[in-house]
C-alpha atoms as a PDB file:
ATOM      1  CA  UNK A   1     -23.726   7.343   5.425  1.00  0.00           C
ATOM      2  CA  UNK A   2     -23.491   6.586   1.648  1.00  0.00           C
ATOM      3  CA  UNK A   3     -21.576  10.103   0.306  1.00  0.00           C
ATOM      4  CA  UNK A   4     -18.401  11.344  -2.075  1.00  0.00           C
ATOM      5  CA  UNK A   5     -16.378  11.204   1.095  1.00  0.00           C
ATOM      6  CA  UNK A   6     -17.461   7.562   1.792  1.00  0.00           C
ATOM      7  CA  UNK A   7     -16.876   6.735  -1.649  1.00  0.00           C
ATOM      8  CA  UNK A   8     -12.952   8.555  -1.928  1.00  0.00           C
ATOM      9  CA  UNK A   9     -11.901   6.683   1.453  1.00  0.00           C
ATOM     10  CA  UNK A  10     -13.053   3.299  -0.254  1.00  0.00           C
ATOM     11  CA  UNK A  11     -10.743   4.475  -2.747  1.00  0.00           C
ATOM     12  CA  UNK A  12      -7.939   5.477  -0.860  1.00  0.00           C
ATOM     13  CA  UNK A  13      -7.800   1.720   0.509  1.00  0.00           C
ATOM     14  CA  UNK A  14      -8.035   0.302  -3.120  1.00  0.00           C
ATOM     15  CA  UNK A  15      -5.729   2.738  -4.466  1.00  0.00           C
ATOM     16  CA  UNK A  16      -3.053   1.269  -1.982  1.00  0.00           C
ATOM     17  CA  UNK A  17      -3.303  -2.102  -2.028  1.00  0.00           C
ATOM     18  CA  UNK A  18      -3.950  -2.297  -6.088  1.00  0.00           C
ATOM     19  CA  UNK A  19      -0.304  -0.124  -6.572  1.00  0.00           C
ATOM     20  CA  UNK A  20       1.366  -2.187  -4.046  1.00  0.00           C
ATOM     21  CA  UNK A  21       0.406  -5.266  -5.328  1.00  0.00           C
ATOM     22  CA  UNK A  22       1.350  -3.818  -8.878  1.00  0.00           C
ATOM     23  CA  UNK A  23       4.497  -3.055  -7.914  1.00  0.00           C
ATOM     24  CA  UNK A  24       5.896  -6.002  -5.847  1.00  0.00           C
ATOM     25  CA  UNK A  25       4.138  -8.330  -9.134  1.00  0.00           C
ATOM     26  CA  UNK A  26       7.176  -6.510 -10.858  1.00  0.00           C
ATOM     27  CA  UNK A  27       9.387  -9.205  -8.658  1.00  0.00           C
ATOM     28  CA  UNK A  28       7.211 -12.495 -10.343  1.00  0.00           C
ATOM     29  CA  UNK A  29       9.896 -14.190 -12.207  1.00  0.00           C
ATOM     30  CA  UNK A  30      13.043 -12.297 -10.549  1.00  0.00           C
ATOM     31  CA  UNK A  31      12.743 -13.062  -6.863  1.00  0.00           C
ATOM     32  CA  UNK A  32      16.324 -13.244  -4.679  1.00  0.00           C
ATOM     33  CA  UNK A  33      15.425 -17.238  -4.307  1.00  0.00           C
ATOM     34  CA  UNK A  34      12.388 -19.319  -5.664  1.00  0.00           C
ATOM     35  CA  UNK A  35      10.610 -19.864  -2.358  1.00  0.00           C
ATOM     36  CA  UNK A  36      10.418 -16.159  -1.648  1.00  0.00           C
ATOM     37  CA  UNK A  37       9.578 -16.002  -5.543  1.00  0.00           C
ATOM     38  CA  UNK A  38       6.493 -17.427  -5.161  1.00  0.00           C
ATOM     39  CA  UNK A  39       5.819 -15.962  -2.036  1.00  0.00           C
ATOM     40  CA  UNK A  40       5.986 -12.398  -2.894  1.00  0.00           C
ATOM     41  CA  UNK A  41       3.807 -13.183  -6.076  1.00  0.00           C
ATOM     42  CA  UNK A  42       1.090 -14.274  -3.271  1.00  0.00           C
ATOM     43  CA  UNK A  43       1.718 -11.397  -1.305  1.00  0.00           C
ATOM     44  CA  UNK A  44       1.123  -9.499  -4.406  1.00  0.00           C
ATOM     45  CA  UNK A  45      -2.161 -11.394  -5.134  1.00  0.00           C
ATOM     46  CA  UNK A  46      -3.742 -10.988  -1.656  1.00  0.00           C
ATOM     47  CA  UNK A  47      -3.296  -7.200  -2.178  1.00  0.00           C
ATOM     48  CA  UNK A  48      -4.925  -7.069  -5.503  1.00  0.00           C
ATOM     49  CA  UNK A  49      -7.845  -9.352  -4.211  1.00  0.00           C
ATOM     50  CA  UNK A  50      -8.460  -6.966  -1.475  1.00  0.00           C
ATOM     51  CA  UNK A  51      -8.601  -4.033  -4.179  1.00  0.00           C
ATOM     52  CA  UNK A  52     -10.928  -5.871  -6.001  1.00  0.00           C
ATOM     53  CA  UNK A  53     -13.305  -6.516  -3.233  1.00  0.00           C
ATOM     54  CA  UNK A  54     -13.091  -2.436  -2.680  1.00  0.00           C
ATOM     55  CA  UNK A  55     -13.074  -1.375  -5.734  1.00  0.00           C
ATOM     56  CA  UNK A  56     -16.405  -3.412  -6.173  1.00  0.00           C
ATOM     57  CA  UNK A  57     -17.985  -1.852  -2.759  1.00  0.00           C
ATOM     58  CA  UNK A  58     -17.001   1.281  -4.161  1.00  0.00           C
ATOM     59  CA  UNK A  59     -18.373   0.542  -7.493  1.00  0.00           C
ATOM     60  CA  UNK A  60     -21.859   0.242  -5.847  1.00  0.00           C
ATOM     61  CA  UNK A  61     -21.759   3.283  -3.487  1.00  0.00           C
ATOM     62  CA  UNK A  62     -20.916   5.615  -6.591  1.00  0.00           C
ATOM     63  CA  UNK A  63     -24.087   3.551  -8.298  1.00  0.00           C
ATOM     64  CA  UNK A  64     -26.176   5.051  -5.450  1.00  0.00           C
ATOM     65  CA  UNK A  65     -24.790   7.813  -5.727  1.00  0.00           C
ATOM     66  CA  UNK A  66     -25.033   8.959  -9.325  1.00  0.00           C
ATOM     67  CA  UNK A  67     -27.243   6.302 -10.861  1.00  0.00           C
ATOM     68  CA  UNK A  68     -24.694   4.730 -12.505  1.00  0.00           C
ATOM     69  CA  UNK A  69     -22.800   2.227 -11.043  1.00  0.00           C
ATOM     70  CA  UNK A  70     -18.999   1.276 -12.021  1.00  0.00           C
ATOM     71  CA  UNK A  71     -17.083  -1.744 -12.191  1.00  0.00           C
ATOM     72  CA  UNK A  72     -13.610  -2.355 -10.744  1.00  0.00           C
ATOM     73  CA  UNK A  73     -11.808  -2.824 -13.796  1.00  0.00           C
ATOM     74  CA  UNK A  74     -13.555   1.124 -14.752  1.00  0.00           C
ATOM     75  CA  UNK A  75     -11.172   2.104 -11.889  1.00  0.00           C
ATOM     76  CA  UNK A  76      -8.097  -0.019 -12.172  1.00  0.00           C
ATOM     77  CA  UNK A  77      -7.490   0.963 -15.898  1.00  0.00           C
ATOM     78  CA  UNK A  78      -9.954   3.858 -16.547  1.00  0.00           C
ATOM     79  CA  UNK A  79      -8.592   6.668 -14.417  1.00  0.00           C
ATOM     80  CA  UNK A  80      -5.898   8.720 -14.881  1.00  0.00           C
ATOM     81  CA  UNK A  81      -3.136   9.593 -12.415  1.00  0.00           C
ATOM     82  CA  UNK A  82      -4.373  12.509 -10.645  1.00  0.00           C
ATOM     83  CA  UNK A  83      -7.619  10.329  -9.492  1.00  0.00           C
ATOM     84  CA  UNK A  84      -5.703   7.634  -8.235  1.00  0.00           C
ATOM     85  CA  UNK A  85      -4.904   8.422  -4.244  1.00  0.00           C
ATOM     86  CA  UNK A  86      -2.529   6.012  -2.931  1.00  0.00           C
ATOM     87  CA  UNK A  87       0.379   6.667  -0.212  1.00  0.00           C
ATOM     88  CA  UNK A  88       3.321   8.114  -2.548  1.00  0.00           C
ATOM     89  CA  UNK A  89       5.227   5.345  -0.378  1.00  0.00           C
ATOM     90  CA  UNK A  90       3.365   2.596  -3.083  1.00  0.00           C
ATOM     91  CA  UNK A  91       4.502   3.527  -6.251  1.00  0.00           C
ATOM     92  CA  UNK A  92       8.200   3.853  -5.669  1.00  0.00           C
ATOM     93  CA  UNK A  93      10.534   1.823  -7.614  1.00  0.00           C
ATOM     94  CA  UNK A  94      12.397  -0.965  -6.128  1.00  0.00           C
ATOM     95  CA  UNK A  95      15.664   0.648  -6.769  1.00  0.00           C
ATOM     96  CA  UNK A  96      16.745   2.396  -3.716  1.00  0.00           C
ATOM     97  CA  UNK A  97      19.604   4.663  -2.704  1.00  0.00           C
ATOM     98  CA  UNK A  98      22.240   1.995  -3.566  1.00  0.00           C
ATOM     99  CA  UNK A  99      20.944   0.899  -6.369  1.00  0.00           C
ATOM    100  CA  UNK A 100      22.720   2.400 -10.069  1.00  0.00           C
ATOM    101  CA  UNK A 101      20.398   4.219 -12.488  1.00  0.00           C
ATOM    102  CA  UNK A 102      19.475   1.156 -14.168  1.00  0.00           C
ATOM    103  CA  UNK A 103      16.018   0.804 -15.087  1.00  0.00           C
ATOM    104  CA  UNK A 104      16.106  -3.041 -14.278  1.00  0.00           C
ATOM    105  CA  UNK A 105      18.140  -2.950 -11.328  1.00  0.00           C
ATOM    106  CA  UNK A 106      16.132  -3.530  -7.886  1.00  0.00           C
ATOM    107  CA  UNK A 107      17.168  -3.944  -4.485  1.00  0.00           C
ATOM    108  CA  UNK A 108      14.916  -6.182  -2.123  1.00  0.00           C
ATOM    109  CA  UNK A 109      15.659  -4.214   1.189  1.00  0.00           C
ATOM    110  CA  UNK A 110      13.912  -1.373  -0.073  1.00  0.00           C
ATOM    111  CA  UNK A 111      10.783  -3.855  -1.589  1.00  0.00           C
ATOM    112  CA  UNK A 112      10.847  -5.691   1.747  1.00  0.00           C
ATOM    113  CA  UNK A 113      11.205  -1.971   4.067  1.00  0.00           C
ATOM    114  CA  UNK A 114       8.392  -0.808   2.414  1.00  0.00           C
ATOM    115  CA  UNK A 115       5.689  -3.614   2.532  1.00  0.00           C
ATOM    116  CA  UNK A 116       6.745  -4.120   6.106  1.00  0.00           C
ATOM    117  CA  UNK A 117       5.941  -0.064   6.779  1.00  0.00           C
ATOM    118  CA  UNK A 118       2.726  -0.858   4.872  1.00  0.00           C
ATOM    119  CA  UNK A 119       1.658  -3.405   6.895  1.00  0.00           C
ATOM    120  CA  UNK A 120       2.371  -2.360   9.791  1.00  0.00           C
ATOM    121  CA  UNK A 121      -0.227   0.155   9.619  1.00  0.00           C
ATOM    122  CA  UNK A 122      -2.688  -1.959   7.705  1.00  0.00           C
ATOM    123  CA  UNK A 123      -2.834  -4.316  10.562  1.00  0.00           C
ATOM    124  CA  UNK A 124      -4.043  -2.523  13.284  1.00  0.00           C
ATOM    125  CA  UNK A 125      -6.122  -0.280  10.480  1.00  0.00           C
ATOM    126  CA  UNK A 126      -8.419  -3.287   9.143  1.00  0.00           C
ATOM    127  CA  UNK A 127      -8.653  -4.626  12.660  1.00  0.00           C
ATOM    128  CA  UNK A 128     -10.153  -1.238  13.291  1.00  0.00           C
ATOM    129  CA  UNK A 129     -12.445  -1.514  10.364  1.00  0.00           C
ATOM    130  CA  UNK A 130     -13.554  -4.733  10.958  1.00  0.00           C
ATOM    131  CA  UNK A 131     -15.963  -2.743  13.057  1.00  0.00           C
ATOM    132  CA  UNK A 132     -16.956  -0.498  10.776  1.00  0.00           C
ATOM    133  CA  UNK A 133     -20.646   0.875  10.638  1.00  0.00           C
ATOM    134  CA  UNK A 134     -20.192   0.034   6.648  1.00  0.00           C
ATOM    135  CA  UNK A 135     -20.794  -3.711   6.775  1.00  0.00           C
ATOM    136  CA  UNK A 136     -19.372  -4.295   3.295  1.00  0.00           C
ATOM    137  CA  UNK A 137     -15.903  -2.736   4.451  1.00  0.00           C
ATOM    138  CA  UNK A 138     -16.050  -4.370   7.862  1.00  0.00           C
ATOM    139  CA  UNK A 139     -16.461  -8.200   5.948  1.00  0.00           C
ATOM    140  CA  UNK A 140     -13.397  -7.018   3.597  1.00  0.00           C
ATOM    141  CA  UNK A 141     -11.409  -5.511   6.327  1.00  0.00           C
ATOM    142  CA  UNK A 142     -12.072  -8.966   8.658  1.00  0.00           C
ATOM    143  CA  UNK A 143     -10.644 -11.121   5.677  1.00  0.00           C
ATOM    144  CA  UNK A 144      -8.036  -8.540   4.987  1.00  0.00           C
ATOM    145  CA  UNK A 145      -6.527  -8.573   8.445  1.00  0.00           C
ATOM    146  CA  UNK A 146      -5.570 -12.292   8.242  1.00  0.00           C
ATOM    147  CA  UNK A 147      -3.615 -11.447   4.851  1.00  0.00           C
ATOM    148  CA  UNK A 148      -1.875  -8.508   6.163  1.00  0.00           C
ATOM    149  CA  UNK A 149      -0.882 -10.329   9.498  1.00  0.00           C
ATOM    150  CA  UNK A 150       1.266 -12.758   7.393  1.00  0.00           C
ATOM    151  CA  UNK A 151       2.273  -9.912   5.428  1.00  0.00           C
ATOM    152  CA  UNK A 152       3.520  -8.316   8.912  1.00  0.00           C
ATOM    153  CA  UNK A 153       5.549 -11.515  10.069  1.00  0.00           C
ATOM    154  CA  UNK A 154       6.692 -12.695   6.465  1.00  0.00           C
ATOM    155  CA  UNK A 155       8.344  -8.938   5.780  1.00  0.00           C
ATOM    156  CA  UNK A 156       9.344  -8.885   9.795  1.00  0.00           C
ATOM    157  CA  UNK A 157      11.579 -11.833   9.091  1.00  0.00           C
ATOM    158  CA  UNK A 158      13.015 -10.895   6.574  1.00  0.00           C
ATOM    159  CA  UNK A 159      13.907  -7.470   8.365  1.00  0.00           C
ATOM    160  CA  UNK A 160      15.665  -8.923  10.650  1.00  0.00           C
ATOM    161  CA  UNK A 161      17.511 -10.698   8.383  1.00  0.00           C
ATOM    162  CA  UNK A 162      18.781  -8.268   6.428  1.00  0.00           C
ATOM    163  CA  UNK A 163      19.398  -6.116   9.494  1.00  0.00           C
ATOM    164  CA  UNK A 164      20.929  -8.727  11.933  1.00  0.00           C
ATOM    165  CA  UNK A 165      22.626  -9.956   8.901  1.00  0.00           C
ATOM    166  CA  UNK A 166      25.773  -9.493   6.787  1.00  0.00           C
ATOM    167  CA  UNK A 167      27.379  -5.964   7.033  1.00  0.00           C
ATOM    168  CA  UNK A 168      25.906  -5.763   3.244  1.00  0.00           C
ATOM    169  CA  UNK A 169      22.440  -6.514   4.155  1.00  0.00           C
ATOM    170  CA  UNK A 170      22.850  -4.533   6.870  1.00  0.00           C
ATOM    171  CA  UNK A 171      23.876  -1.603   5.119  1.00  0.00           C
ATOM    172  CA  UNK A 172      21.040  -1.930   2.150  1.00  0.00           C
ATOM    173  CA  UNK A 173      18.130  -2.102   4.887  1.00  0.00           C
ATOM    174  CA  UNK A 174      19.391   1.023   6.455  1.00  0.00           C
ATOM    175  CA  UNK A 175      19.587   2.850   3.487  1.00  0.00           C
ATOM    176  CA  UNK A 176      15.676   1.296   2.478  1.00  0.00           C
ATOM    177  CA  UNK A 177      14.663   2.544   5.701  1.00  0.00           C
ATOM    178  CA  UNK A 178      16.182   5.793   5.917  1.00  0.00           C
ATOM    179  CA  UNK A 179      15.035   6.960   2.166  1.00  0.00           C
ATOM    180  CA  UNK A 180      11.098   5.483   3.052  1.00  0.00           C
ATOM    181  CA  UNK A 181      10.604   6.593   6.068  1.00  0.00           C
ATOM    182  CA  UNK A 182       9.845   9.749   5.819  1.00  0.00           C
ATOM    183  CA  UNK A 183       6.880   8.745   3.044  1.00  0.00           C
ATOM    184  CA  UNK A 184       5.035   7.603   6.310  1.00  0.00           C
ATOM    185  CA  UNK A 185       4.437  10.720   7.664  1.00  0.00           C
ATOM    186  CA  UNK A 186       1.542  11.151   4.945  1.00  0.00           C
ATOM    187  CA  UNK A 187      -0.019   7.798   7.153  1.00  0.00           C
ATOM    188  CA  UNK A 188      -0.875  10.505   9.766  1.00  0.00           C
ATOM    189  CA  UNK A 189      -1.618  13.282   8.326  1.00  0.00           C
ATOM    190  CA  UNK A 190      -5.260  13.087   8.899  1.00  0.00           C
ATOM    191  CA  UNK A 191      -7.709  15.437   6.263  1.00  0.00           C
ATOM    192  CA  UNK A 192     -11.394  16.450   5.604  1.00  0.00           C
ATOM    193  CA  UNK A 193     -12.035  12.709   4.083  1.00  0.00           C
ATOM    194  CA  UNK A 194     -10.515  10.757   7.229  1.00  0.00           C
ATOM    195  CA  UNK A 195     -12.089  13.101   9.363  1.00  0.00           C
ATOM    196  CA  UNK A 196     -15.531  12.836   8.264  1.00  0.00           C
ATOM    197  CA  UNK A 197     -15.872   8.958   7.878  1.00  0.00           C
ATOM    198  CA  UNK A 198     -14.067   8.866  11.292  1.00  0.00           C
ATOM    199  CA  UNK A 199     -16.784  10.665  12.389  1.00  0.00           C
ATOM    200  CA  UNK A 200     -19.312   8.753  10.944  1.00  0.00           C
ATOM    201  CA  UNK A 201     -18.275   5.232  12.231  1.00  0.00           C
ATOM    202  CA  UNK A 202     -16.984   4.135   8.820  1.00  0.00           C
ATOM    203  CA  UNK A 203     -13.057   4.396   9.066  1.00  0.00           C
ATOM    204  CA  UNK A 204     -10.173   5.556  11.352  1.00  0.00           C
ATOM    205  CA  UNK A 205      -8.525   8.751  12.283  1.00  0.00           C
ATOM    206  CA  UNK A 206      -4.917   8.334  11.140  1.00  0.00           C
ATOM    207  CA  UNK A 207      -3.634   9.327  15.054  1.00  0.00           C
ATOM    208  CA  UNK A 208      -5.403   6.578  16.423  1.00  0.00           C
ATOM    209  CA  UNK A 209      -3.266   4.214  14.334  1.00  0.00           C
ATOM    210  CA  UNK A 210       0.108   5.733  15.228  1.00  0.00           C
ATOM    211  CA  UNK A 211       1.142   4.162  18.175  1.00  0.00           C
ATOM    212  CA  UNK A 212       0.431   1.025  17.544  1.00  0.00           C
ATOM    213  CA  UNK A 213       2.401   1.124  14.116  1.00  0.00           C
ATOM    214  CA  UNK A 214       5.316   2.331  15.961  1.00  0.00           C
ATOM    215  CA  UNK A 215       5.341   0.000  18.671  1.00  0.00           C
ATOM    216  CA  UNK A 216       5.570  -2.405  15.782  1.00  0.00           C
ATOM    217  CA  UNK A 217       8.230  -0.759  13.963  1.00  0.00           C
ATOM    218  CA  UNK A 218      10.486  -0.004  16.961  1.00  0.00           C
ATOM    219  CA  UNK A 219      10.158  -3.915  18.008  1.00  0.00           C
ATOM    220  CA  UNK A 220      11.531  -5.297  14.565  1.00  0.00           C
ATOM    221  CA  UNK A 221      14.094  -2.401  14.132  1.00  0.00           C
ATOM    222  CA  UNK A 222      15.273  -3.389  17.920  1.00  0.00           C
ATOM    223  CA  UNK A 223      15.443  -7.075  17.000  1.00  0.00           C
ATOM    224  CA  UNK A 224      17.282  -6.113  13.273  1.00  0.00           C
ATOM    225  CA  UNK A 225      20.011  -3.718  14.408  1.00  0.00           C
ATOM    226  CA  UNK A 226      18.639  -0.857  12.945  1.00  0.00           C
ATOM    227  CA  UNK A 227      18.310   2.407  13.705  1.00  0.00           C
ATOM    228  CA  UNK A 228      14.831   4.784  13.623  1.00  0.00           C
ATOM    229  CA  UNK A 229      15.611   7.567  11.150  1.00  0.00           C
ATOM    230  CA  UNK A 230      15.536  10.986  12.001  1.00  0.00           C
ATOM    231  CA  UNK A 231      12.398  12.584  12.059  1.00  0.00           C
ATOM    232  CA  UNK A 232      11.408  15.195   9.250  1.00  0.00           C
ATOM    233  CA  UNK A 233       8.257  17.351   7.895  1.00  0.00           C
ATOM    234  CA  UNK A 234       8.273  16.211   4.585  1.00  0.00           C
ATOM    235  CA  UNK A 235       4.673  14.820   3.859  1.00  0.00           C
ATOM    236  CA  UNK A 236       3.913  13.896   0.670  1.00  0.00           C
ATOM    237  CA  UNK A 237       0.729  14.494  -1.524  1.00  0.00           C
ATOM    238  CA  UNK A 238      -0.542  11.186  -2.875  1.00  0.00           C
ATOM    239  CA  UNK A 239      -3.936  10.186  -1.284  1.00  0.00           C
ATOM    240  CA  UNK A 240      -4.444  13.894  -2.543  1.00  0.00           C
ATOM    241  CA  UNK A 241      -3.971  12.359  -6.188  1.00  0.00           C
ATOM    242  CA  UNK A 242      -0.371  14.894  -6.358  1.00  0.00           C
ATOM    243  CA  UNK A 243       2.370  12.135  -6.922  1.00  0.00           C
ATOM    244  CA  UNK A 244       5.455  11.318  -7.489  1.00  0.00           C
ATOM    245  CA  UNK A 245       7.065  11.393 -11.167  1.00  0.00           C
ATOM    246  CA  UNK A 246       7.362   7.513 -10.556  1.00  0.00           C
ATOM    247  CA  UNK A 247       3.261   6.890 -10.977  1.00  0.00           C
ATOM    248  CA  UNK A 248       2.777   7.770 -14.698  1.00  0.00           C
ATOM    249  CA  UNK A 249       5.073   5.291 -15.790  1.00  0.00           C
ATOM    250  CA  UNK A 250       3.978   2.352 -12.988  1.00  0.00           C
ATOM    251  CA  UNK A 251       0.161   2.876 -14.329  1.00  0.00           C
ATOM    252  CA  UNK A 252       1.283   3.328 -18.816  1.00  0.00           C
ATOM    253  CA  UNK A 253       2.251  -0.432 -17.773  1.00  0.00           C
ATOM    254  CA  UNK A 254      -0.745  -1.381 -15.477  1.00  0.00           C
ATOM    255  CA  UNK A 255      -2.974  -0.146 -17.930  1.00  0.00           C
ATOM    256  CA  UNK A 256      -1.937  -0.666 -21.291  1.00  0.00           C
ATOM    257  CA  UNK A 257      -3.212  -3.734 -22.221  1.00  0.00           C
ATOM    258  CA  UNK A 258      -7.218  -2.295 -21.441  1.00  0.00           C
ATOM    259  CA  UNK A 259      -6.778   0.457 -23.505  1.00  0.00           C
ATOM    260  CA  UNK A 260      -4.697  -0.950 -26.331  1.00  0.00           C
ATOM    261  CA  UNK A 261      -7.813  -3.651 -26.441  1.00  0.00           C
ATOM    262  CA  UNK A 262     -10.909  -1.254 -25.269  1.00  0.00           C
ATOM    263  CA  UNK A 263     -14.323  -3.545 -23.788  1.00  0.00           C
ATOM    264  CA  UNK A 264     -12.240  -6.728 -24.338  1.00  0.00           C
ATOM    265  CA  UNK A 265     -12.744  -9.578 -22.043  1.00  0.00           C
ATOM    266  CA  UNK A 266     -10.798 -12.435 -21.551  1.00  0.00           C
END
């Protein structure tokens, strides 16, 4: 099955781990301690090695496709914001509900809260992939998995550290937690896209991932102290390319350079 539907869940996948990894990078340089420095700038560079590797499968498909194939950079700096569709849950700033309205200010609960949500759906998603009747995906997904398991255990432990912690750190991981997750419900909320690769033996329905990312969640929260949020409708819009006011200004940054310098190469 080579179609637009194959081509926008490629996308989706891309999408999420290029904003991610776009957003943690904003740590490089500023980390809490220079050990976990360095280590969130790798985390950062797994994610945007697994967009690249999707961004260049999906470069090919649209080639079949249309005749004219793209390149990953074409979609990294060459879209706007409405064709981007990563989980709204990506491209929110680090500075959570105890943070001041500071531009620069960040808190690292709410950067470590979030990858930790992130991955623990992305585990049990590529290791679902990995079997994928798209070869291509299933080779990226296989290498992905390995990345996103450390991912998983390195933001666990630091979960439970800030949980299980001071009444601070406590505090801060609570707040992270109760402000993101609600963002997850758009994990689940399976459409026409998910639906039809599903279908087709290319990717996942959503519901089939749910338990599994719970289990996970409810294990570390047990372990950190923390409570599970209440549970609420909100489900937000951005695999649907509708997001939050936070996006424009995350990609004018991303993308700058490319278009300041158009067909440069360095």
């Amino acid at each position: 099955m080579t179609s637009d539907v194959h081509l926008q869940y490629i996308l989706r996948l891309a999408d999420n781990a290029l904003i991610l990894g776009q957003r943690n990078a904003e740590w490089t340089g500023h980390g809490p301690v220079l050990e976990e420095d360095i280590a969130l700038s790798n985390l950062s560079l797994d994610l945007i090695g697994q967009a690249r590797l999707l961004y260049t499968h999906a470069g090919q498909i649209e080639g079949t496709l249309t005749g004219t194939p793209r390149k990953e950079d074409d979609y990294a700096y060459w879209r706007a914001e409405a064709a981007f569709r990563n989980y709204t849950l990506l491209e929110l700033p680090h500075a959570g509900p105890m943070v001041a309205t500071s531009a620069a200010a960040r808190d690292y609960a709410v950067t470590i809260v979030r990858h930790f949500l992130y991955a623990a759906l992305m585990v049990p998603l590529w290791e679902a992939l990995a079997r994928s009747t798209d070869t291509e995906l299933a080779a990226i997904a296989a290498k992905s998995v390995k990345e996103m398991r450390y991912h998983l255990a390195h933001t666990r432990d630091w979960l439970v550290r800030f949980g299980d912690g001071t009444e601070e750190s406590h505090a801060r991981a609570q707040a992270a937690l109760d402000w993101l997750m609600p963002y997850t419900n758009e994990y689940f909320a399976a459409d026409d896209v998910e639906t039809a690769v599903a279908e087709a033996g290319i990717g996942v329905r959503p519901a089939d991932l749910r338990d599994a990312w719970e289990a996970t969640v409810r294990d570390a929260l047990e372990e950190a102290t923390l409570h599970w949020p209440e549970p609420g409708p909100y489900v937000c819009t951005g695999k649907h390319g509708v997001h939050s006011e936070h996006m424009g200004y995350l990609l004018a940054e991303m993308q700058g350079l490319a278009r300041q310098f158009p067909g440069a190469s360095w």
